[in-house]
Protein backbone atom coordinates (compact mmCIF):
# COMPACT_ATOMS: atom_id res chain seq x y z
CA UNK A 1 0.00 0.00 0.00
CA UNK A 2 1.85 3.52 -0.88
CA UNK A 3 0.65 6.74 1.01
CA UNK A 4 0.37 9.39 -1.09
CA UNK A 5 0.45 12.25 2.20
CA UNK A 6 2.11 10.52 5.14
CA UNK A 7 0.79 8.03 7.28
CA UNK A 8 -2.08 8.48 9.97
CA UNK A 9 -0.53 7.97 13.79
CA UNK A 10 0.22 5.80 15.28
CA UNK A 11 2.36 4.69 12.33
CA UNK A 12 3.91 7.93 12.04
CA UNK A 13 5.68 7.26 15.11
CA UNK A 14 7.01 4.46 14.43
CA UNK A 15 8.00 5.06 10.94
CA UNK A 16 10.01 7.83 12.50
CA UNK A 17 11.66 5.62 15.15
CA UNK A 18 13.00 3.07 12.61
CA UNK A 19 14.33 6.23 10.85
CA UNK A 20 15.99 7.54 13.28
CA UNK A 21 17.58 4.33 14.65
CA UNK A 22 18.46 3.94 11.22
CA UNK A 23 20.77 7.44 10.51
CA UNK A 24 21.80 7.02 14.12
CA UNK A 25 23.86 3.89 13.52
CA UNK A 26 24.79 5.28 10.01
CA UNK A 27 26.27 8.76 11.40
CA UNK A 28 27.85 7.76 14.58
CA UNK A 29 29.87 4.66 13.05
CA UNK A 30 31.29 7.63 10.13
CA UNK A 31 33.51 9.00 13.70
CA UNK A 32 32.86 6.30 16.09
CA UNK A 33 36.23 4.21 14.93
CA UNK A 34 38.57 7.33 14.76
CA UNK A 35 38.97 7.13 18.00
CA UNK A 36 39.48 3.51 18.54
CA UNK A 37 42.17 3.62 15.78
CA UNK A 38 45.62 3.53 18.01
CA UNK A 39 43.88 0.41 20.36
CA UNK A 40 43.01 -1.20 16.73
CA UNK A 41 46.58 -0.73 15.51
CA UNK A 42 48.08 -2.34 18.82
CA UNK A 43 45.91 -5.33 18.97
CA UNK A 44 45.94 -6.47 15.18
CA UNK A 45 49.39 -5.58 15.57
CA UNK A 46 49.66 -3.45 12.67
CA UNK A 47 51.09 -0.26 11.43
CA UNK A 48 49.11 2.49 12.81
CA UNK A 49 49.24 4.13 8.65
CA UNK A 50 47.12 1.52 7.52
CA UNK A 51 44.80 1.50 10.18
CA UNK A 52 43.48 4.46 8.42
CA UNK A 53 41.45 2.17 6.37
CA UNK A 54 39.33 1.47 8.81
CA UNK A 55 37.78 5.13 8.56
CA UNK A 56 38.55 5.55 5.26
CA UNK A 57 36.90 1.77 3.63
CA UNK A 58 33.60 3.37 5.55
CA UNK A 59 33.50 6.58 4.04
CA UNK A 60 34.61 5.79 0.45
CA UNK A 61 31.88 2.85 0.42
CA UNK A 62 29.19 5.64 1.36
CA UNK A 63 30.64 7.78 -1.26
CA UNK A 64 31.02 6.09 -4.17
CA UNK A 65 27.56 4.67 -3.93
CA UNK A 66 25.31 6.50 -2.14
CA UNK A 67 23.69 8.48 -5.72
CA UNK A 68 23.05 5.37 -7.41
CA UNK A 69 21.55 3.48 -4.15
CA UNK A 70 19.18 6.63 -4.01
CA UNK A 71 18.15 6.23 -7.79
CA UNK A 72 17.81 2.67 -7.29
CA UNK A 73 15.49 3.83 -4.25
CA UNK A 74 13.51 5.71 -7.08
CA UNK A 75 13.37 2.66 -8.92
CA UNK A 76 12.49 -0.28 -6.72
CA UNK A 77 11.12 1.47 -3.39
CA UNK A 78 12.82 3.39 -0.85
CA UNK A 79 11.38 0.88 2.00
CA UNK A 80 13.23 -1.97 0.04
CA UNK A 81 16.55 0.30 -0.40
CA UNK A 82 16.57 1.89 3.35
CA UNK A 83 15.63 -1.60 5.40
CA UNK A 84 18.31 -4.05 3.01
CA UNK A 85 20.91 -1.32 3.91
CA UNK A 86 19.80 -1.91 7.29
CA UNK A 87 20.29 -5.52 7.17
CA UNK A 88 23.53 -5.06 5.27
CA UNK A 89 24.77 -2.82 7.91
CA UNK A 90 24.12 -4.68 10.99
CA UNK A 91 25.30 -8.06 9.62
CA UNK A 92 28.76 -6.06 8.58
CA UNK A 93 29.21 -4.43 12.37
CA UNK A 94 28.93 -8.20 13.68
CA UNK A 95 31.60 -8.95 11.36
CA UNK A 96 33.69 -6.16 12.59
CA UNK A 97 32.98 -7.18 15.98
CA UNK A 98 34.69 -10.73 14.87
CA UNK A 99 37.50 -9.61 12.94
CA UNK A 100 40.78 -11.00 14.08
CA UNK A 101 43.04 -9.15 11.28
CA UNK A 102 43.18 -5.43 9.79
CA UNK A 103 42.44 -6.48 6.35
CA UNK A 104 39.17 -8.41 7.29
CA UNK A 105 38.17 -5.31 9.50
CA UNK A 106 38.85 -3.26 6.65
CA UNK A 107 36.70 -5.29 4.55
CA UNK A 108 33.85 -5.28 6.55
CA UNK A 109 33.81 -1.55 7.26
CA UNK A 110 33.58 -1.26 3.59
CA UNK A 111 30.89 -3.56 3.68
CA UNK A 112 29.21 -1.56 6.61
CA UNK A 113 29.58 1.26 4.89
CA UNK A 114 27.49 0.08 1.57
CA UNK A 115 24.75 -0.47 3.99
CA UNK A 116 25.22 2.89 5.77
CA UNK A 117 25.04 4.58 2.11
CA UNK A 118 21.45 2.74 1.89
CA UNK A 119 20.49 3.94 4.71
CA UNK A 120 21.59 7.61 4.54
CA UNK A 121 20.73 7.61 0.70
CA UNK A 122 16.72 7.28 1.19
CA UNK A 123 16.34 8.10 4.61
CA UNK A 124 14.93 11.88 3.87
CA UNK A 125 13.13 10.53 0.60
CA UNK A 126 11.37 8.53 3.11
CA UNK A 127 10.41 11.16 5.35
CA UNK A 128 7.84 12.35 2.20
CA UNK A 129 5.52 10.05 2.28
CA UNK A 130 5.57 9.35 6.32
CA UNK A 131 4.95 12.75 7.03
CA UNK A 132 1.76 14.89 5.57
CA UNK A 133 3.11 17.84 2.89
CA UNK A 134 1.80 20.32 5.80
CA UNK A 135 3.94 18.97 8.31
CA UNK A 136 6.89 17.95 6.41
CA UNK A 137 9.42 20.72 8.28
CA UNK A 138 8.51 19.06 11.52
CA UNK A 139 9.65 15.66 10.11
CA UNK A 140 13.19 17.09 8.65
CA UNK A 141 13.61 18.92 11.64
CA UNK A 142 13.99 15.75 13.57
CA UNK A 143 16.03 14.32 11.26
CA UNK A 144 18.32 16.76 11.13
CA UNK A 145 18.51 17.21 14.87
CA UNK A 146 19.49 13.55 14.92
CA UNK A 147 21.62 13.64 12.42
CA UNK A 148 23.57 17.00 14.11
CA UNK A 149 23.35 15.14 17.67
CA UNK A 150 24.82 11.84 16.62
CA UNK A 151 27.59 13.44 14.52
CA UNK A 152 29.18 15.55 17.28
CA UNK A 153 28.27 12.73 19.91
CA UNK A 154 29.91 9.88 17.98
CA UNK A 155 33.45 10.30 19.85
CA UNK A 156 32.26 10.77 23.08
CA UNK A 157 30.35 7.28 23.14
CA UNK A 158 33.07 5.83 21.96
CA UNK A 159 35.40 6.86 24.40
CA UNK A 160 32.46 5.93 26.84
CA UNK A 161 32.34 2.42 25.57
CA UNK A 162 36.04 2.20 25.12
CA UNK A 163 36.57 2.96 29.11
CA UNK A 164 34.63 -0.12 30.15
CA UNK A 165 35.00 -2.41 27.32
CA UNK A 166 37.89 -3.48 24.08
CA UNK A 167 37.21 -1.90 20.64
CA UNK A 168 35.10 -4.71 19.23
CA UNK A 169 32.12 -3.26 20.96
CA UNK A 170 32.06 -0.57 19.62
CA UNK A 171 30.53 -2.61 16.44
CA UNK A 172 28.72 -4.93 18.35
CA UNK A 173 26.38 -2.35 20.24
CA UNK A 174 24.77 -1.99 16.75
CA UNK A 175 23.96 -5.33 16.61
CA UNK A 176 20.77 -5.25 18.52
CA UNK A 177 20.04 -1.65 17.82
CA UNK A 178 19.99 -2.77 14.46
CA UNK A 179 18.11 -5.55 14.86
CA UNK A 180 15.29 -3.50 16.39
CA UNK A 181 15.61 -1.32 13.33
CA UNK A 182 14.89 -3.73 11.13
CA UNK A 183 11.66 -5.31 13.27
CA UNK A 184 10.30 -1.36 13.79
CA UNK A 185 10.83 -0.46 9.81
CA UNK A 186 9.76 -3.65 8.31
CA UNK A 187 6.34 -3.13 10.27
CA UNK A 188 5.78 0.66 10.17
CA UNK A 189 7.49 2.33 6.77
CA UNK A 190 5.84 2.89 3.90
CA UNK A 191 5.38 1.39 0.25
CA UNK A 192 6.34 3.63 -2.21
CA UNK A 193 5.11 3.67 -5.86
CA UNK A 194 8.25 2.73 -8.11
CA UNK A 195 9.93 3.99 -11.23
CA UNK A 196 9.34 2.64 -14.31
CA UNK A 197 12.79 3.22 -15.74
CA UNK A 198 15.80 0.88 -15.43
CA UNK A 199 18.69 0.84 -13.36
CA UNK A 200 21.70 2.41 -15.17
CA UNK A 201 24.78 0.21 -14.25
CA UNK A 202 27.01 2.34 -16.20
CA UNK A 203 25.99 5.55 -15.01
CA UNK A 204 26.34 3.65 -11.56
CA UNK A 205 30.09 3.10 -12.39
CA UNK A 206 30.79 6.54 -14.07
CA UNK A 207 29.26 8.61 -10.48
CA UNK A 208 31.00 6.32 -8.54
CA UNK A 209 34.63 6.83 -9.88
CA UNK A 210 33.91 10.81 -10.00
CA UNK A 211 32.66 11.31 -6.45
CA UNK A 212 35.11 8.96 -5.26
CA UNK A 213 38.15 10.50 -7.06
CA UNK A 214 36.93 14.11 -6.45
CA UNK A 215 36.40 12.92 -1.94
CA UNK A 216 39.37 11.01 -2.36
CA UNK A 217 41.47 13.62 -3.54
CA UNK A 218 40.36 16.45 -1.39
CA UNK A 219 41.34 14.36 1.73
CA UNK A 220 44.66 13.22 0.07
CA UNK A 221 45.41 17.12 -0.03
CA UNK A 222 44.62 17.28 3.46
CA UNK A 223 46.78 14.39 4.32
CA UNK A 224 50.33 15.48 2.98
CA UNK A 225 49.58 14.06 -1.03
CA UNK A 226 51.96 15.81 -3.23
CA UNK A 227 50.17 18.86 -5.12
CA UNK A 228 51.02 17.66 -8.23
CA UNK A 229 49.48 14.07 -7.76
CA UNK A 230 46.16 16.06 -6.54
CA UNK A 231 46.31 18.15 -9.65
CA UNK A 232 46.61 15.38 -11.96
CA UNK A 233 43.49 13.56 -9.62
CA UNK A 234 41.45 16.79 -10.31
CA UNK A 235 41.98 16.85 -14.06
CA UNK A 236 40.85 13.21 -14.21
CA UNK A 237 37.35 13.68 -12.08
CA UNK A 238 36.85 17.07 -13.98
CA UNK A 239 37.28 14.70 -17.36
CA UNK A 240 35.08 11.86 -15.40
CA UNK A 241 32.78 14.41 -14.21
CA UNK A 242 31.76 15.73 -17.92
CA UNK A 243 31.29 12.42 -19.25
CA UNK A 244 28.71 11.73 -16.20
CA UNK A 245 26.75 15.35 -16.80
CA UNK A 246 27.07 14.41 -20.72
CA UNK A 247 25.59 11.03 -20.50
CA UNK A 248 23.09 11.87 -17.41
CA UNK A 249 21.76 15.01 -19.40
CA UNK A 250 19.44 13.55 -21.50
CA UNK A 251 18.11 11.18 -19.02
CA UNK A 252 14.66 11.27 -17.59
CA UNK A 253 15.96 9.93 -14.18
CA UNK A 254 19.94 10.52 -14.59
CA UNK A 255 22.09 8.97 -11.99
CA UNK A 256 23.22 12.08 -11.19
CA UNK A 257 20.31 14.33 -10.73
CA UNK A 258 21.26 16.89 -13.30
CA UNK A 259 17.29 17.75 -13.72
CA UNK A 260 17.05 18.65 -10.52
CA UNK A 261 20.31 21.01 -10.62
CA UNK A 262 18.36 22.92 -13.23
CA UNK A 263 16.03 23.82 -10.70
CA UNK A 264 17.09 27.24 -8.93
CA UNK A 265 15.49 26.37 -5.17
CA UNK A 266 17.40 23.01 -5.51
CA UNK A 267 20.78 24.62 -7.02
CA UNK A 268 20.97 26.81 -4.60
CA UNK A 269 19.94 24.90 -1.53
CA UNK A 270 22.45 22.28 -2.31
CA UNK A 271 24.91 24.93 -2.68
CA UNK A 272 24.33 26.43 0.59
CA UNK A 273 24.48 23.19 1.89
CA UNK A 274 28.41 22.42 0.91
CA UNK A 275 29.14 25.87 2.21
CA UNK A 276 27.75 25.46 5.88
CA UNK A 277 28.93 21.97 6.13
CA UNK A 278 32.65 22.57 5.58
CA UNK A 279 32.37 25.47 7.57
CA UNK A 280 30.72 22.96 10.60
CA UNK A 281 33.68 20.38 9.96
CA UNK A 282 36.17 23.86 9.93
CA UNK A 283 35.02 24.49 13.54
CA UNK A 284 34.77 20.81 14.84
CA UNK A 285 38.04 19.75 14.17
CA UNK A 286 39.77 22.82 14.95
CA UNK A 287 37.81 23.83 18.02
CA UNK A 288 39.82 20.57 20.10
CA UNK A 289 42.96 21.74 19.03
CA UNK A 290 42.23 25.60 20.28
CA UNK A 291 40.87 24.47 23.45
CA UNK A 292 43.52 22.16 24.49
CA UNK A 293 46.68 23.50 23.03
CA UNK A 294 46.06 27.13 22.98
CA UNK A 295 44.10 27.31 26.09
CA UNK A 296 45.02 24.46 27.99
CA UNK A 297 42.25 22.21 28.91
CA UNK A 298 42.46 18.90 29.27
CA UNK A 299 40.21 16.02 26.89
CA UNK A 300 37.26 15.61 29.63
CA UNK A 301 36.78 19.46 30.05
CA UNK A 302 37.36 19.92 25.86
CA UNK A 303 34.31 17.23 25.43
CA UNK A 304 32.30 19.34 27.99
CA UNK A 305 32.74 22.66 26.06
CA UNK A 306 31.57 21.46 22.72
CA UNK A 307 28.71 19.74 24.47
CA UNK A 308 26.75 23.14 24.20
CA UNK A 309 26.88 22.76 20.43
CA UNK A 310 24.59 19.61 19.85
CA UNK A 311 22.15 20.48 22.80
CA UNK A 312 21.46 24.06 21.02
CA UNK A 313 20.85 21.76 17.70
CA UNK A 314 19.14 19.16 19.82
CA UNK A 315 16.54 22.59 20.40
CA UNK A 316 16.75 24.69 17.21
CA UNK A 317 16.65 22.29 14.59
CA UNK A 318 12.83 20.86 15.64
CA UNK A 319 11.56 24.44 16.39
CA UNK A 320 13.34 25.26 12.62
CA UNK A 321 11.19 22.44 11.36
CA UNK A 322 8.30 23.66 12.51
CA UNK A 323 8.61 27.01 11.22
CA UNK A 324 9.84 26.02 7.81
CA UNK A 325 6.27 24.47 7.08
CA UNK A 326 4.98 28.07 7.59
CA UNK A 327 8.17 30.49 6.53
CA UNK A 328 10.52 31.04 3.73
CA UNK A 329 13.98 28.73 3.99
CA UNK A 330 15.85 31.86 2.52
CA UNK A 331 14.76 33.99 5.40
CA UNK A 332 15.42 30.84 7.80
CA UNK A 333 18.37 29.44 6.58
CA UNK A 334 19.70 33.27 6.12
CA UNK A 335 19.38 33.84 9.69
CA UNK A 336 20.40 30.80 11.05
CA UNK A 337 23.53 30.81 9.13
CA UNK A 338 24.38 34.14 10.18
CA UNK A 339 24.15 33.40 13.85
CA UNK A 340 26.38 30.17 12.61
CA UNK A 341 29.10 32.90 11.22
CA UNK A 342 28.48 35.05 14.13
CA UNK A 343 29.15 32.49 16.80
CA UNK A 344 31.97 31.14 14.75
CA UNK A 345 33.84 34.69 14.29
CA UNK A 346 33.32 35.27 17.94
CA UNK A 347 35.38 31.52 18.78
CA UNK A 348 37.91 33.28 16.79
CA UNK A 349 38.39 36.30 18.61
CA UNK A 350 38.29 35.04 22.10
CA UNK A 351 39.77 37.24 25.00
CA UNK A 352 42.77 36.40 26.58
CA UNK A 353 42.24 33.31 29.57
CA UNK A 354 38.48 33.14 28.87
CA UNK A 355 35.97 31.10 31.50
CA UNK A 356 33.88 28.65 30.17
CA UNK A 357 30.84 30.97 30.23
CA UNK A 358 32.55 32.83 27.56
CA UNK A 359 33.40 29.66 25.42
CA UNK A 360 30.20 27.72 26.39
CA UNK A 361 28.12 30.73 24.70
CA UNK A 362 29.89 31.22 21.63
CA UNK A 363 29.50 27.15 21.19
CA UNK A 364 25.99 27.67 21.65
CA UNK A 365 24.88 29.83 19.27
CA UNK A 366 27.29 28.25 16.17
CA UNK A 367 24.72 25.28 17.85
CA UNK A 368 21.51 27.29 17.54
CA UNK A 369 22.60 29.15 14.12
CA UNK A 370 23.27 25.85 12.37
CA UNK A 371 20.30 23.94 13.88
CA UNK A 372 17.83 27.18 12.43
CA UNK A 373 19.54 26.77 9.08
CA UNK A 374 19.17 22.91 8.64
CA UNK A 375 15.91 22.06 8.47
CA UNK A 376 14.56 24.72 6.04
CA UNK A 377 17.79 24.15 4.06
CA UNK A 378 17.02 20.35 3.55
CA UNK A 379 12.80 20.98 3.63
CA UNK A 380 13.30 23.17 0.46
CA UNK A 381 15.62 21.42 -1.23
CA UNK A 382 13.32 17.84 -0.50
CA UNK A 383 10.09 19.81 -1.98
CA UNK A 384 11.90 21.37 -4.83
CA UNK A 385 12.00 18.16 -6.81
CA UNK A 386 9.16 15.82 -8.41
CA UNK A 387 7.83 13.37 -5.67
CA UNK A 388 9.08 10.33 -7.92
CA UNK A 389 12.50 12.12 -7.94
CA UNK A 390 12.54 11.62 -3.84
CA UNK A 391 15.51 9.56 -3.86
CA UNK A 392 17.60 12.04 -6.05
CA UNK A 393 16.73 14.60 -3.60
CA UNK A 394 17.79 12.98 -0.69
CA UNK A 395 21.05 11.32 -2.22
CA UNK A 396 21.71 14.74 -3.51
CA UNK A 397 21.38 15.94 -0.33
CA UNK A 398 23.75 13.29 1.41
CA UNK A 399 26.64 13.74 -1.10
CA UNK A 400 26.40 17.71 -0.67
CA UNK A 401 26.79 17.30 3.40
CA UNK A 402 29.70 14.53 2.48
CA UNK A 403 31.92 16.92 -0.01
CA UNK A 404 31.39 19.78 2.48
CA UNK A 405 32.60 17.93 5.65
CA UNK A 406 35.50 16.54 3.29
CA UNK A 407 36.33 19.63 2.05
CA UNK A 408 36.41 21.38 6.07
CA UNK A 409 38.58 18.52 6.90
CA UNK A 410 41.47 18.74 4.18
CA UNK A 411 41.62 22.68 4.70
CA UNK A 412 41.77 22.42 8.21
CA UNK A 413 44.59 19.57 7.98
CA UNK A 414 46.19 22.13 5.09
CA UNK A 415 46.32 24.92 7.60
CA UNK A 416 47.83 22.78 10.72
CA UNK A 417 50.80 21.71 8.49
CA UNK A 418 51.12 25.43 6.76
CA UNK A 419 50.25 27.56 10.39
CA UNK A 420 50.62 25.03 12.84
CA UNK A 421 50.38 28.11 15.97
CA UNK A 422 48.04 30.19 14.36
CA UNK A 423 46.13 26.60 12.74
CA UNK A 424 42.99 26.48 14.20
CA UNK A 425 42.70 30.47 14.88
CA UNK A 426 42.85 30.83 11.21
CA UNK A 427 40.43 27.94 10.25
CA UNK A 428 37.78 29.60 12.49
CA UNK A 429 37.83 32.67 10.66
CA UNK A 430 37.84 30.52 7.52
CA UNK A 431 34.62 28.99 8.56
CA UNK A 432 32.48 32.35 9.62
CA UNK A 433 33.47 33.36 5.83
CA UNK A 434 32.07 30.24 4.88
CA UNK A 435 29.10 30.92 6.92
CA UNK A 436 28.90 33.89 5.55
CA UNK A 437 28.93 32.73 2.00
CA UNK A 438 26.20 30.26 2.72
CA UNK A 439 24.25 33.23 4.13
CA UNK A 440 24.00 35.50 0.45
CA UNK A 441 23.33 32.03 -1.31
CA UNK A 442 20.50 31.42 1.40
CA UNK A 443 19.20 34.68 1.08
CA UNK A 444 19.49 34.66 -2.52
CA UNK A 445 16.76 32.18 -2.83
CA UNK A 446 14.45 35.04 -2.27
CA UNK A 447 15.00 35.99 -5.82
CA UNK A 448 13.07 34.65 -8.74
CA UNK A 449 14.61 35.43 -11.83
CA UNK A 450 12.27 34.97 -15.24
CA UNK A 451 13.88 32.19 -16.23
CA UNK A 452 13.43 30.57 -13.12
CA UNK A 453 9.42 30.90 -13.16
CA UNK A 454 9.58 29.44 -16.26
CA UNK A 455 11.38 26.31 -15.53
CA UNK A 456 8.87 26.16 -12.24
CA UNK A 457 6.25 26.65 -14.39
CA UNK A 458 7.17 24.10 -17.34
CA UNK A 459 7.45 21.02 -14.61
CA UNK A 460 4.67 19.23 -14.41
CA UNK A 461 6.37 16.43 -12.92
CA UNK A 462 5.98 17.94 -9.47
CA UNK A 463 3.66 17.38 -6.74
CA UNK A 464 1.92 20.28 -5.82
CA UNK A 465 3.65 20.70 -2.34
CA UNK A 466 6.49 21.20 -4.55
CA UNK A 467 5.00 24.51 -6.23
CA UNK A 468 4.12 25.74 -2.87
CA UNK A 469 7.23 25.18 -1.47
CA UNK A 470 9.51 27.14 -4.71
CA UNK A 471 6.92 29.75 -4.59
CA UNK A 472 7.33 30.48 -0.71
CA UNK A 473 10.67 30.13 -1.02
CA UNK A 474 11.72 32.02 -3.73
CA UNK A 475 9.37 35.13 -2.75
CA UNK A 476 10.04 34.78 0.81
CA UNK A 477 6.06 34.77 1.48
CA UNK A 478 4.05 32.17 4.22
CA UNK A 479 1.52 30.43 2.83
């Protein structure tokens, strides 16, 4: 049975419980293992260089396929796509809880993180057709606020689980969670109506080499890879990446979701999206390097003033979900994100032996700023596309927060191994001009050009919530 406006409650709830289990296990285990990774080297008795795979097999496995997973969402049914990656995922972490060598840990991250890139690739398509069109905001806004909480929470459960147990746990703990995932979303999620088209294998294969090479080169920049070798990388995904837009352009479903890039709201949300999330990652990895070596706190009170950050989320991200059912995302996401800059530029200019009052505010509102800006940002870009094109939408929106966290991370690591006093002062700044940026693009969806009222009004593909939605946004009315 398919629900063509959300399901009636009690199924709501529990639609929205196997969803967030779901992106829980999928975001935590992207940071979860970082920590783990000198333990892991010791007992597999390995060199702590290769180790590195362990992160790195998880995140290039979500990379390289989490666009076609999403059209194949769009093809055979998001439920089928989001609860196999489920299974996938939790059969992989018992594997990693089992693994006696590097390379077989290695190979069952990668494993894990194929069913991670099912999960994260349909997860918000989902969220379309459990929640009404009316109350749609409210649903992202929860999803985002988990998404936020479990991302900066990831290392401090694992160094929670890591002080009373050994590093296989921290795979095995998803075990059961996952288990219960799979019970709550086989029984509650929806049936959605699928795609005629076919599955393109070879537009599979293209995306997958460019997104991989373009990630993959980014954080080989950020690593100490020789410029040259990264230059030579670019040139090839630039090449790859003009074959993919060449052979996806003419597509009526392309792998890569080039008709949905010709619509402005979508453009620019995605856009806006990159921005703010490399200026988040900026800030998160620097912020533990200011804190300890410029200012001298030790790891337990560091973890305690970043806290602030996902409990303001934790609060504006559902109140910003709420309010993007009703208000423009430009105006939202425009103020949120310049609270995000603001909070961000005063990190950067701290006084001289400052209390934690002084920190713990500043962390707040880059908290409260980012959780204001999220929901809109991802309601708006959701809406802008066809409801048949869900699963575009949402990988879309998955690869844009990937490449922006990437991105954060290599510049940051650039700027410790260029500035290594002034390293994380510098990246701060960096990130409120990111902010900023992502501010005028926000903003700029206010604007609707000529041309873009005519490509609004030429697609009759989309649902009417999707009208609505570009209207609203672009004119920065309530309904």
């Amino acid at each position: 049975m398919t629900h063509e406006d959300g399901l009636p409650l009690p199924a709501r709830y529990w639609a929205i419980l196997a969803i967030a289990l779901g992106i829980t296990l999928a975001v935590i285990d992207s940071a979860i293992a970082n920590v783990a990774l000198p333990t892991i080297a010791t007992d597999l008795h390995t060199d702590p260089a290769f180790s590195i795979w362990v992160v790195n097999g998880y995140q290039l496995a979500i990379t390289i396929s989490l666009l076609p997973l999403s059209s194949l969402g769009d093809i055979v049914g998001y439920r089928r796509v989001y609860i196999a990656g489920l299974v996938l995922f939790t059969v992989a972490s018992l594997g990693c809880a089992f693994s006696t060598t590097l390379p077989m840990l290695a190979g069952a991250r990668v494993i894990q993180g194929f069913g991670a890139a099912g999960i994260m690739s349909v997860n918000t398509a989902l969220l379309r057709f459990i929640y009404p069109q009316k109350l749609l905001g409210r649903g992202i806004g929860i999803n985002a606020m988990v998404v936020a909480v479990s991302s900066a929470v990831g290392p401090t459960i694992a160094s929670g689980i890591l002080s009373v147990a050994n590093w296989p746990w921290l795979f095995a703990v998803n075990v059961p969670i996952g288990i219960a995932a799979i019970a709550v979303g086989a029984y509650s999620l929806p049936r959605t109506k699928p795609s005629p088209h076919a599955f393109d294998l070879w537009g599979a294969l293209l995306s997958a080499a460019t997104f991989g090479l373009l990630i993959g080169s980014i954080d080989g920049l950020g690593h100490g890879q020789a410029f040259g070798l990264f230059l030579i990388e670019v040139a090839v995904t630039i090449g790859l990446g003009y074959l993919l837009v060449a052979r996806e352009s003419g597509k009526a479903a392309p792998m890569l979701p080039v008709d949905l890039l010709r619509i402005p709201i979508f453009t620019l949300s995605v856009s806006t999206s990159i921005c703010s999330f490399a200026a988040q990652m900026l800030a998160m990895v620097s912020l533990p390097f200011l804190f300890q070596m410029d200012l001298h706190y030790n790891a337990v009170e560091t973890g305690l003033l970043i806290t602030p950050w996902p409990v303001a989320i934790g609060f504006a991200a559902p109140l910003a979900g709420r309010l993007a059912d009703k208000y423009s995302a430009g105006i939202l996401g425009g103020i949120g994100l310049f609270l995000f800059a603001m909070g961000l530029l005063s990190l950067a200019m701290l006084p001289q032996g400052p209390s934690y009052f002084d920190i713990g505010w500043r962390v707040a509102l880059c908290g409260f700023g980012f959780g204001i800006f999220q929901s809109p940002n991802n309601r708006a870009m959701l809406s802008a596309a066809p409801k048949s094109r869900s699963g575009g939408a949402s990988g879309m929106l998955g690869t844009a927060r990937l490449l922006g966290q990437t991105t954060g991370a290599a510049v940051v690591a650039l700027l410790f191994a260029r500035l290594p006093q002034q390293g994380p002062t510098v990246a701060l700044f960096l990130a409120s001009g990111c902010a900023l940026v992502a501010t005028g693009v926000s903003l700029a969806r206010l604007y609707e050009s000529p041309a873009a009222a005519a490509t609004r009004a030429s697609n009759p593909e989309a649902d009417s919530g999707m009208h609505a939605d570009v209207l609203r946004d672009q004119q920065g009315k309530a309904p």
